[in-house]
N, C-alpha and C. Protein backbone atom coordinates (compact mmCIF):
# COMPACT_ATOMS: atom_id res chain seq x y z
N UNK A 1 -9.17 -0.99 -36.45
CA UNK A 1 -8.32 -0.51 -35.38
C UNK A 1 -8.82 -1.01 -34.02
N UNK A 2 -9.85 -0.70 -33.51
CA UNK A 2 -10.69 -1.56 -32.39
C UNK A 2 -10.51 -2.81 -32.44
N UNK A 3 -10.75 -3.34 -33.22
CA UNK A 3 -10.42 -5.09 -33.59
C UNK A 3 -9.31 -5.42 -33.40
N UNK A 4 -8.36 -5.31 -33.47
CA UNK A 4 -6.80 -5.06 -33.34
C UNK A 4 -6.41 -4.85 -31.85
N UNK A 5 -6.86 -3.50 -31.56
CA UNK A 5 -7.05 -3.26 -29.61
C UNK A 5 -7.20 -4.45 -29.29
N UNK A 6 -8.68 -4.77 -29.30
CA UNK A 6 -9.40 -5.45 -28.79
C UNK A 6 -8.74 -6.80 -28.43
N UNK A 7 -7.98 -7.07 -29.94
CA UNK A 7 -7.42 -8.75 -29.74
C UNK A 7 -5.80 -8.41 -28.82
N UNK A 8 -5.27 -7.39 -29.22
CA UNK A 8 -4.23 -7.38 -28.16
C UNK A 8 -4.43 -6.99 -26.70
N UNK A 9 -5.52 -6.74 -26.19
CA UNK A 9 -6.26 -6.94 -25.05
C UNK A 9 -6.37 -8.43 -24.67
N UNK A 10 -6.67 -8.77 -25.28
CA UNK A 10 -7.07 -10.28 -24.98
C UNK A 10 -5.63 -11.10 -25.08
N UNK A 11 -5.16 -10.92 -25.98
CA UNK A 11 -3.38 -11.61 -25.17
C UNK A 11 -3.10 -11.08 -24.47
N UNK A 12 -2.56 -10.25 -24.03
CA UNK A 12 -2.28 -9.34 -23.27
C UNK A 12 -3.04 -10.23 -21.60
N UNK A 13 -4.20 -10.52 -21.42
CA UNK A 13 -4.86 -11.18 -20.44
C UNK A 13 -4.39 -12.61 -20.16
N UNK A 14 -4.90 -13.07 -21.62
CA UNK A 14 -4.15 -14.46 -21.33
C UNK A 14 -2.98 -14.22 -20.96
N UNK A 15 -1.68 -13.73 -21.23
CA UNK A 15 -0.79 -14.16 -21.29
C UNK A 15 0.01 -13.73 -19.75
N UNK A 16 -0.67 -13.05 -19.08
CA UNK A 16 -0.44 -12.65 -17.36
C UNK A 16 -0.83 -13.67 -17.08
N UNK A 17 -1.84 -14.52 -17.05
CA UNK A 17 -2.35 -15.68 -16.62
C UNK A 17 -1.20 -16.79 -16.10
N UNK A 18 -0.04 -17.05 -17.52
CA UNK A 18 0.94 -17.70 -17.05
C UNK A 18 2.06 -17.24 -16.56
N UNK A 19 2.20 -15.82 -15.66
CA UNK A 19 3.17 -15.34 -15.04
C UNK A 19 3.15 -15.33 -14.10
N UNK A 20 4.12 -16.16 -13.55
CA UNK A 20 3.83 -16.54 -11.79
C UNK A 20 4.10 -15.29 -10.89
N UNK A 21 3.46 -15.40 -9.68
CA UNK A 21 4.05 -14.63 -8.61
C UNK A 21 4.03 -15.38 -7.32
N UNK A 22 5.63 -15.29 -6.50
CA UNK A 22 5.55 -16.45 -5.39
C UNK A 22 4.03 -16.35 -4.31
N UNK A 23 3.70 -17.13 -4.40
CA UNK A 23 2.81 -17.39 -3.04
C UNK A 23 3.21 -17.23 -1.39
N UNK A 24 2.37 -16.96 -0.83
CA UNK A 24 2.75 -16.67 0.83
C UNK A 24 2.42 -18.01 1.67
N UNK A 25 2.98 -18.86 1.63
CA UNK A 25 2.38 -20.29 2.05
C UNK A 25 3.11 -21.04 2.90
N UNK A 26 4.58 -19.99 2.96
CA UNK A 26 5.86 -20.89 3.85
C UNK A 26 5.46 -21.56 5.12
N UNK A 27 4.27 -21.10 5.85
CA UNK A 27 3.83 -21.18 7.37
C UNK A 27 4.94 -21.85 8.53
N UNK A 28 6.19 -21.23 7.49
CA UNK A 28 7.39 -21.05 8.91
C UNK A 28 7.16 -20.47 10.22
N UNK A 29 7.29 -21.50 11.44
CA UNK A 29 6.47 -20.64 12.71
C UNK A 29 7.68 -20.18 13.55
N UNK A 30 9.16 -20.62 13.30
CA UNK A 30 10.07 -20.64 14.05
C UNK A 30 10.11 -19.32 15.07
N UNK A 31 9.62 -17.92 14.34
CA UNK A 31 9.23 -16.74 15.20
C UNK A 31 8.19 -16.14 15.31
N UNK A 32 6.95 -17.21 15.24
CA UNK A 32 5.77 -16.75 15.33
C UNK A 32 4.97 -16.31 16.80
N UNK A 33 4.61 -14.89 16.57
CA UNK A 33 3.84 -14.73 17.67
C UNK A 33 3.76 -15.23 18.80
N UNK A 34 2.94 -16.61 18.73
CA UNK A 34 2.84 -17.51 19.90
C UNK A 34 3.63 -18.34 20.46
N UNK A 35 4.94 -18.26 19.59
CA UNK A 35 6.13 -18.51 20.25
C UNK A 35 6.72 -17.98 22.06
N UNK A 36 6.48 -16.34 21.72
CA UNK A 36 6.35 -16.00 23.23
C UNK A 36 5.69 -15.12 23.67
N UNK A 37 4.46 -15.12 23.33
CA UNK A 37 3.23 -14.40 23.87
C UNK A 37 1.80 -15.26 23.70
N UNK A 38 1.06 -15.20 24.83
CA UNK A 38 0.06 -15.78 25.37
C UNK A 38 -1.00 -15.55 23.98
N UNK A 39 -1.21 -16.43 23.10
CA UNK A 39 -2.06 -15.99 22.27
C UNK A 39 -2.82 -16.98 22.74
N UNK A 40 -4.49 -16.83 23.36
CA UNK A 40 -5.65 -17.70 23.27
C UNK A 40 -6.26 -18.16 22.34
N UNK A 41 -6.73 -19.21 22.62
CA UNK A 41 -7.96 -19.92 21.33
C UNK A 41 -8.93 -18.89 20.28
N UNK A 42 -9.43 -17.45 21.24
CA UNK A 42 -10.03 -16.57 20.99
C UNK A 42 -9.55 -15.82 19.75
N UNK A 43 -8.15 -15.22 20.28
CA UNK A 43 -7.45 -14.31 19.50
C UNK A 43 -6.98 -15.09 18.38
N UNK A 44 -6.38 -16.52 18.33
CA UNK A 44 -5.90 -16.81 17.11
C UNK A 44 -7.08 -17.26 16.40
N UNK A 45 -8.37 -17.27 16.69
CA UNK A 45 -9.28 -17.81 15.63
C UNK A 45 -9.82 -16.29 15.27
N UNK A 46 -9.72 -14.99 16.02
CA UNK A 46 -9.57 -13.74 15.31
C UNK A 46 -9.00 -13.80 13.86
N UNK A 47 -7.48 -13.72 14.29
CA UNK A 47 -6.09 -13.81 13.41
C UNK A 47 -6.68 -14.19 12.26
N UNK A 48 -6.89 -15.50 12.89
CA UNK A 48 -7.39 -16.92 12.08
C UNK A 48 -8.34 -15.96 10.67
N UNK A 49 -9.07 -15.63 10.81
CA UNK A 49 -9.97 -15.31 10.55
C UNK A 49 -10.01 -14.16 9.68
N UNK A 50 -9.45 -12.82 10.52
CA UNK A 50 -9.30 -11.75 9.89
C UNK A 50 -7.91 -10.65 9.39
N UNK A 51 -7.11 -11.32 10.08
CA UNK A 51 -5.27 -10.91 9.81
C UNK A 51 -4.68 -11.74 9.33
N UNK A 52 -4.29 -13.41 9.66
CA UNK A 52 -3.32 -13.97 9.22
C UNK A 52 -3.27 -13.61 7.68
N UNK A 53 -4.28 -13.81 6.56
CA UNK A 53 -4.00 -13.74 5.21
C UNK A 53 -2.99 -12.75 4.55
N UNK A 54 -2.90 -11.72 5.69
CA UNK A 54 -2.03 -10.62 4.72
C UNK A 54 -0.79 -10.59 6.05
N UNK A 55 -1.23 -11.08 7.14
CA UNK A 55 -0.23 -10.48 8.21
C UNK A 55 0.48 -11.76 8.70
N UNK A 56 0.72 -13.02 7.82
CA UNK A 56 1.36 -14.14 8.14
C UNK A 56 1.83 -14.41 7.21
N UNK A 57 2.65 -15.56 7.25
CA UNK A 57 3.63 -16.35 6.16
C UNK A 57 2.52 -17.44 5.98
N UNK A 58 1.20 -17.49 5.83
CA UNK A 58 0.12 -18.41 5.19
C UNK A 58 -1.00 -18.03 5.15
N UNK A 59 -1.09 -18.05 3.92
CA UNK A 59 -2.12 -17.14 3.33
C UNK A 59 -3.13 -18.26 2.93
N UNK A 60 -4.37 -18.06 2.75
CA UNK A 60 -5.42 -18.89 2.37
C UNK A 60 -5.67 -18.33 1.34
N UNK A 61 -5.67 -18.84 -0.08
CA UNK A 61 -5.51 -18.27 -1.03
C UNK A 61 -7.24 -17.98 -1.70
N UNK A 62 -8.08 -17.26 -1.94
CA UNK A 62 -9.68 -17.48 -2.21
C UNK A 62 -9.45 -17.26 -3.86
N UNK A 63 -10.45 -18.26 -4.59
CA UNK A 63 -10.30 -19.07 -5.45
C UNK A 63 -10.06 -18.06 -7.08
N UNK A 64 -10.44 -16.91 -6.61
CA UNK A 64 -10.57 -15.55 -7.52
C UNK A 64 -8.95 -15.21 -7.65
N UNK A 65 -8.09 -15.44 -6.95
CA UNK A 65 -6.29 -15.23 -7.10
C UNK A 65 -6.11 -15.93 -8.02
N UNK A 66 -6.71 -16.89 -8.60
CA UNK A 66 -6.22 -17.37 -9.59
C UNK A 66 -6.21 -16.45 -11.00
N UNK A 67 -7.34 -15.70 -10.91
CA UNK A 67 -7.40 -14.85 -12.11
C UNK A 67 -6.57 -13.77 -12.04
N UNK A 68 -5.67 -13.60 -13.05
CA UNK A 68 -4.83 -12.34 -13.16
C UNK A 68 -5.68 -11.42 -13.70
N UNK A 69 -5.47 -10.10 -13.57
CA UNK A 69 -4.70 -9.11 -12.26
C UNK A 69 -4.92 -9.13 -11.20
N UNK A 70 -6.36 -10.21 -10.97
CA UNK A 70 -6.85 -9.88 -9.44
C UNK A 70 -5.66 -10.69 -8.68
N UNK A 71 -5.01 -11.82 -8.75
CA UNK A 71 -4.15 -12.11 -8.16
C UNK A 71 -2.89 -11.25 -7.97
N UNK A 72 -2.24 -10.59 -8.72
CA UNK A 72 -1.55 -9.60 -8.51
C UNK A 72 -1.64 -8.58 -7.56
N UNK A 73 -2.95 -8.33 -7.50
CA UNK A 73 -3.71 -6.77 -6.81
C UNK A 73 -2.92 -7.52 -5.01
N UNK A 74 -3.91 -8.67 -5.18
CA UNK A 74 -4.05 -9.27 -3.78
C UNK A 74 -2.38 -9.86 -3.34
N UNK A 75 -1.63 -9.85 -4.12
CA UNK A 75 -0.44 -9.94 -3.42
C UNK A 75 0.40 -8.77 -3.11
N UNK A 76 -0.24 -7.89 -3.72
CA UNK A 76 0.28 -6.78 -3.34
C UNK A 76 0.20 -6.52 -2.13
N UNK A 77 -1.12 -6.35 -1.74
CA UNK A 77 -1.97 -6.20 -0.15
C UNK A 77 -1.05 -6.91 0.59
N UNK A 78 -0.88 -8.60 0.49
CA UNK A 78 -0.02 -9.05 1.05
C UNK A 78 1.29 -9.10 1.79
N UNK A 79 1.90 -8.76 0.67
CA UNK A 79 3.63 -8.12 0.64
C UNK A 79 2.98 -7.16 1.65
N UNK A 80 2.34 -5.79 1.28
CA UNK A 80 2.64 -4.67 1.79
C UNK A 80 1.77 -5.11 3.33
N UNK A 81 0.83 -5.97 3.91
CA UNK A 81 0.44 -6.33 4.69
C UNK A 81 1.98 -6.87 5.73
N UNK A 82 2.56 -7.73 5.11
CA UNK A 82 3.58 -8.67 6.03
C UNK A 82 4.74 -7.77 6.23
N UNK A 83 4.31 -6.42 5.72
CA UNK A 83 6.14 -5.04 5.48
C UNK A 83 5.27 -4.15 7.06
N UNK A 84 4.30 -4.17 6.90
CA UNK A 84 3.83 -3.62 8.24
C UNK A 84 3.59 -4.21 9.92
N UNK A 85 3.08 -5.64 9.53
CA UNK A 85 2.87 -6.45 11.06
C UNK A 85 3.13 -8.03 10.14
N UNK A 86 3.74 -8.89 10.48
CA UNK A 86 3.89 -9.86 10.36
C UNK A 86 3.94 -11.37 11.42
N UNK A 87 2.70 -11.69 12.14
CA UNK A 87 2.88 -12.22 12.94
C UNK A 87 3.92 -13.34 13.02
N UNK A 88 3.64 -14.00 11.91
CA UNK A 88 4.76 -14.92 11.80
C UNK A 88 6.32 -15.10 12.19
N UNK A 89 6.81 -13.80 11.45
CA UNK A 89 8.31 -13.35 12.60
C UNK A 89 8.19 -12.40 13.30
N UNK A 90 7.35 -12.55 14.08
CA UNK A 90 7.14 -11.13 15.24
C UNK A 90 8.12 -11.00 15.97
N UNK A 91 8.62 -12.25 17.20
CA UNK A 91 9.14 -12.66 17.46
C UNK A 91 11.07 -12.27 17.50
N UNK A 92 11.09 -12.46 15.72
CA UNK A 92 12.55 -12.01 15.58
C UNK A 92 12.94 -10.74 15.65
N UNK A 93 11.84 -9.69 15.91
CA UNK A 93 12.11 -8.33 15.90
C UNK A 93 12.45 -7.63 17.13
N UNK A 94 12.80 -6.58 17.05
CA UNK A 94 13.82 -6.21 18.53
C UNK A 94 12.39 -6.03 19.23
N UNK A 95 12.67 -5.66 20.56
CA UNK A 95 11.64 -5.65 21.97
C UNK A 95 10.88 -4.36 21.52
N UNK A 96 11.73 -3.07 21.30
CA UNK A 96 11.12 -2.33 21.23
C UNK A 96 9.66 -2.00 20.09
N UNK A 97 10.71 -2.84 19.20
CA UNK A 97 9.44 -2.93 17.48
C UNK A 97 8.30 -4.05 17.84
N UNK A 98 8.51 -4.80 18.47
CA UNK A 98 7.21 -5.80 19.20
C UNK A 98 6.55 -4.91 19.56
N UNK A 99 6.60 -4.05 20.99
CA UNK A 99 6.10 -3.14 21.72
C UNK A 99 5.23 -2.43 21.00
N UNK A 100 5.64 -1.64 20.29
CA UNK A 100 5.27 -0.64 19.26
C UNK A 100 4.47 -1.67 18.33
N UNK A 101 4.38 -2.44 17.60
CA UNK A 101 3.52 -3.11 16.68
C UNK A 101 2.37 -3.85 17.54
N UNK A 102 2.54 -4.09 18.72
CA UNK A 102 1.52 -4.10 19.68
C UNK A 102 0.51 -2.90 19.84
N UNK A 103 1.33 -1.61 19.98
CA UNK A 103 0.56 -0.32 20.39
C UNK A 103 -0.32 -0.19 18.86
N UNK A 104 0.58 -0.14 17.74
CA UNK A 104 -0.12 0.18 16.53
C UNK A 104 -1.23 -0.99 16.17
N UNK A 105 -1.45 -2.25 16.81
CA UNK A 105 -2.50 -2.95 16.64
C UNK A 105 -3.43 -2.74 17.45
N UNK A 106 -3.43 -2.11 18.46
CA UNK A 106 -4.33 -1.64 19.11
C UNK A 106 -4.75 -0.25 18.40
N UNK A 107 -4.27 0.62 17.60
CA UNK A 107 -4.87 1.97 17.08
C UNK A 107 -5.61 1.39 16.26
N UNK A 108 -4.77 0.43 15.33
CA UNK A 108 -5.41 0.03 13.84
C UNK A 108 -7.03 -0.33 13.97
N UNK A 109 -7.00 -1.58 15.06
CA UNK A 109 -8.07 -1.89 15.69
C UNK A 109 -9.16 -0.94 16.20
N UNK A 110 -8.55 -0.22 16.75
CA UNK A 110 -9.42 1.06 17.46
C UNK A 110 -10.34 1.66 16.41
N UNK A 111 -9.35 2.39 15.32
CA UNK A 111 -9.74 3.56 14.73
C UNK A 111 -10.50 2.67 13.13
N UNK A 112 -10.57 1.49 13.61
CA UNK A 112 -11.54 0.54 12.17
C UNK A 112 -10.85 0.50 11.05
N UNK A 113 -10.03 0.86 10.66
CA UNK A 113 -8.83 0.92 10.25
C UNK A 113 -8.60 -0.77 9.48
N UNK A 114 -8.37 -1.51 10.35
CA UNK A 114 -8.25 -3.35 9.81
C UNK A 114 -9.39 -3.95 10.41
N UNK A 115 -9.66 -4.74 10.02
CA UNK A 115 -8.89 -5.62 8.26
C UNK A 115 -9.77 -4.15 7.46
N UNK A 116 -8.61 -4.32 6.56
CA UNK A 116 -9.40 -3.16 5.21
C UNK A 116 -10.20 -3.76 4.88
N UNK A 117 -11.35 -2.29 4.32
CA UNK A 117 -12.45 -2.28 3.65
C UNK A 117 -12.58 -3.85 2.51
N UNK A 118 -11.51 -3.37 1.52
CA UNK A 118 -11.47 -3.72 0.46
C UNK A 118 -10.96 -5.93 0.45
N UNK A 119 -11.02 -5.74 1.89
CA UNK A 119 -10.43 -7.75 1.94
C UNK A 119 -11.77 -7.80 2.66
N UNK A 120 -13.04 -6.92 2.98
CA UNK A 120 -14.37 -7.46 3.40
C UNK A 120 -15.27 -7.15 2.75
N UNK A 121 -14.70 -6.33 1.28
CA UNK A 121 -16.35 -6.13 0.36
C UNK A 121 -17.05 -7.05 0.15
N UNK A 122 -18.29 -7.01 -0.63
CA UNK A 122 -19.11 -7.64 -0.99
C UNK A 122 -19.29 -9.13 -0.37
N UNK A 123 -18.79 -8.73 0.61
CA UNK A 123 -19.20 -10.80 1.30
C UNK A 123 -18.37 -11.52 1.12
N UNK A 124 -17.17 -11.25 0.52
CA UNK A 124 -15.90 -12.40 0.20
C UNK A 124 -15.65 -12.59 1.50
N UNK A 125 -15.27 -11.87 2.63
CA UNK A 125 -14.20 -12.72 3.84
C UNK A 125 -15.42 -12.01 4.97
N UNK A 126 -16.42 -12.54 4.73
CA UNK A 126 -17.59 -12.39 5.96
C UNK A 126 -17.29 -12.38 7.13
N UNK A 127 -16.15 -13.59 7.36
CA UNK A 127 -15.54 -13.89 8.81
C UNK A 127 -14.84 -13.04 9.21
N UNK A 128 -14.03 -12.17 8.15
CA UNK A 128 -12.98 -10.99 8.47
C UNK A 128 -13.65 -9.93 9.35
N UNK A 129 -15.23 -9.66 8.98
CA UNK A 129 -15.67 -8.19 9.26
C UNK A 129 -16.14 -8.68 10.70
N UNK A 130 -15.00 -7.81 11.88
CA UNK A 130 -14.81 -7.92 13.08
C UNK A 130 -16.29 -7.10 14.05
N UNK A 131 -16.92 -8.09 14.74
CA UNK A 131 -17.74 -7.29 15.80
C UNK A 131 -17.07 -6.67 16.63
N UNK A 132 -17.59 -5.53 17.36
CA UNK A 132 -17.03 -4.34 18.37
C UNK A 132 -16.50 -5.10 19.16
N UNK A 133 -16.94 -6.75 19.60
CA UNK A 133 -16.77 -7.45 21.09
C UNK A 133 -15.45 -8.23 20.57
N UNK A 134 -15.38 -8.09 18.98
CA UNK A 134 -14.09 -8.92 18.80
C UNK A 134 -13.28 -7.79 18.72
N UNK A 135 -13.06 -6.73 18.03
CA UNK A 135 -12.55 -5.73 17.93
C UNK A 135 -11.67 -5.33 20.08
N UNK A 136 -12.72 -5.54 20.72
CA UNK A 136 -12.60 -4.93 22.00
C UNK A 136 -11.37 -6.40 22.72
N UNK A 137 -11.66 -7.55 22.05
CA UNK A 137 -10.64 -8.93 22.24
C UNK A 137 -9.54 -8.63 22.15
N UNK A 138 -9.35 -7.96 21.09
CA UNK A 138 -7.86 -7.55 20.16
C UNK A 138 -7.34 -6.64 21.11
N UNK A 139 -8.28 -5.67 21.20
CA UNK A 139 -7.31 -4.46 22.08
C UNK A 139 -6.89 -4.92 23.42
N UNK A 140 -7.59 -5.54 24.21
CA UNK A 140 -7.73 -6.37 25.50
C UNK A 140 -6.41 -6.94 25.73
N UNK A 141 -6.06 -7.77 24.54
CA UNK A 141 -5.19 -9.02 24.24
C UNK A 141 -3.59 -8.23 23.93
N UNK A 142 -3.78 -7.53 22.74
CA UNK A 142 -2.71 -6.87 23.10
C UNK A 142 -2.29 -5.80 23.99
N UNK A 143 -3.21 -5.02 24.69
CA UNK A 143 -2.44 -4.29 25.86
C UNK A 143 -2.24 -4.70 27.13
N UNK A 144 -2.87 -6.39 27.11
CA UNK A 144 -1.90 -7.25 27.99
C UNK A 144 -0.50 -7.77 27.98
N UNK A 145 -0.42 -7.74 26.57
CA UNK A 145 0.54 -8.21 26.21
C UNK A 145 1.71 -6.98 26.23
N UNK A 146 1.46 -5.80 25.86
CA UNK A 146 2.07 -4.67 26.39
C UNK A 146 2.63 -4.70 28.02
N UNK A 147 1.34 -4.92 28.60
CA UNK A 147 2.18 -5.09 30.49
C UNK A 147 2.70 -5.72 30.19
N UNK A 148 2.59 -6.86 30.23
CA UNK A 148 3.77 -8.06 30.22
C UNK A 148 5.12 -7.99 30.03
N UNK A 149 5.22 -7.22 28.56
CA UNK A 149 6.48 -6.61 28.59
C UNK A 149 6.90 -5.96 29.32
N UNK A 150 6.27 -4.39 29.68
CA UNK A 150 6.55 -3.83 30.56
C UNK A 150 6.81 -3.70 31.99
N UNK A 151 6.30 -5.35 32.50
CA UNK A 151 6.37 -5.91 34.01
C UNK A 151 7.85 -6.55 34.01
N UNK A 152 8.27 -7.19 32.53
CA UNK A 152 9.53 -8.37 32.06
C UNK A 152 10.42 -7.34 32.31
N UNK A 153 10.57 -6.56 31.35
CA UNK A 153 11.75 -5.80 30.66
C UNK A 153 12.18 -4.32 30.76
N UNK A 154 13.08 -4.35 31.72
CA UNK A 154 13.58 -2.30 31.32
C UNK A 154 13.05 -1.71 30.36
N UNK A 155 12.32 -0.48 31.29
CA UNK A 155 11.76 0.61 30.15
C UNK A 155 12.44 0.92 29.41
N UNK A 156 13.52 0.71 29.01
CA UNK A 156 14.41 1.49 27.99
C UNK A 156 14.22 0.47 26.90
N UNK A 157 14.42 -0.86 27.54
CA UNK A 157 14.05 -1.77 25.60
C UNK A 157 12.79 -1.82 25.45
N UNK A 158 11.55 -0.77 25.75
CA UNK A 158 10.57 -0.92 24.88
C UNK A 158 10.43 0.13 24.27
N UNK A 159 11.24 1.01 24.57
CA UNK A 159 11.08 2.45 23.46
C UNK A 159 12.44 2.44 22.48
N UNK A 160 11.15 2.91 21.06
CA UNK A 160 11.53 3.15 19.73
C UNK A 160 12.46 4.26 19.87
N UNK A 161 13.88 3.69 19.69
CA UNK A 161 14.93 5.10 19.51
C UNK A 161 14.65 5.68 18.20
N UNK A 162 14.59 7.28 18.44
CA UNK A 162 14.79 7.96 17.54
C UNK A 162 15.80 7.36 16.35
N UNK A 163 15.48 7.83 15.18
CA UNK A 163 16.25 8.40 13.83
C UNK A 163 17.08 9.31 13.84
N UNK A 164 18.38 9.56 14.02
CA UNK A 164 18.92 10.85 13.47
C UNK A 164 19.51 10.91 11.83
């Protein structure tokens, strides 16, 4: 009976192996970020570094995605990374949802929050795990980018209308 488990365990492995799942690799920039906001050398080698993989349309894929489930796991992160901040079409989103995904990158940042734990364990994305002085870049960067708006544009298109 174990023997039996055991071997349908093992197909069962192989056979996820050949089930694709699309990749995040489009690196369509047409509404990216720096399209119209001042992103410096600084901040995008942040990005670079510790957001784009889950929060862009190009992902750097580390060589362990190849193995299923772990590739699965990590596109998950992904998807659900690019459903929350997506620099890539930042851009196409109304003024007010910019605004606001500005403010919430400054909490996320704040409260240690990103990059998750789990995309800087054990030494895989070394570069990801942000010093306080980069951490303090981010917040800097985007609540400039907050005035800016707020110097451009009527207070009314930067606030999130209610739900009824």
């Amino acid at each position: 009976m174990l023997k039996k488990i055991s071997i349908a365990i093992l197909i069962l492995f192989v056979g996820i192996q050949f089930i694709p799942y699309e990749k995040n690799t489009s690196n369509d920039l047409t509404y990216d970020i720096s399209k119209s906001y001042d992103v410096p050398d600084n901040i995008q080698t942040i990005f670079k570094n510790a957001c784009n993989d889950c929060h862009s349309n190009s992902t750097v894929y580390p060589w362990y995605s190849k193995i299923e489930p772990i590739g699965y796991w990590l596109n998950d992160h992904i998807v659900d990374g690019k459903r929350h901040l997506n620099f890539s079409t930042f851009t196409k989103l109304p003024l007010a949802v910019q605004n606001h995904k500005l403010e919430e990158t400054i909490e996320m940042v704040e409260e240690g929050e990103m990059p998750l734990e789990d995309y800087t364990n054990f030494g895989l994305h070394a570069e990801a795990n942000l010093s306080d002085g980069q951490r303090q870049e981010i917040i800097d960067w985007a609540k400039a980018q907050m005035a800016m708006l707020a110097a451009t544009y009527p207070a009314d298109s930067l606030v999130m209308k209610k739900r009824e």
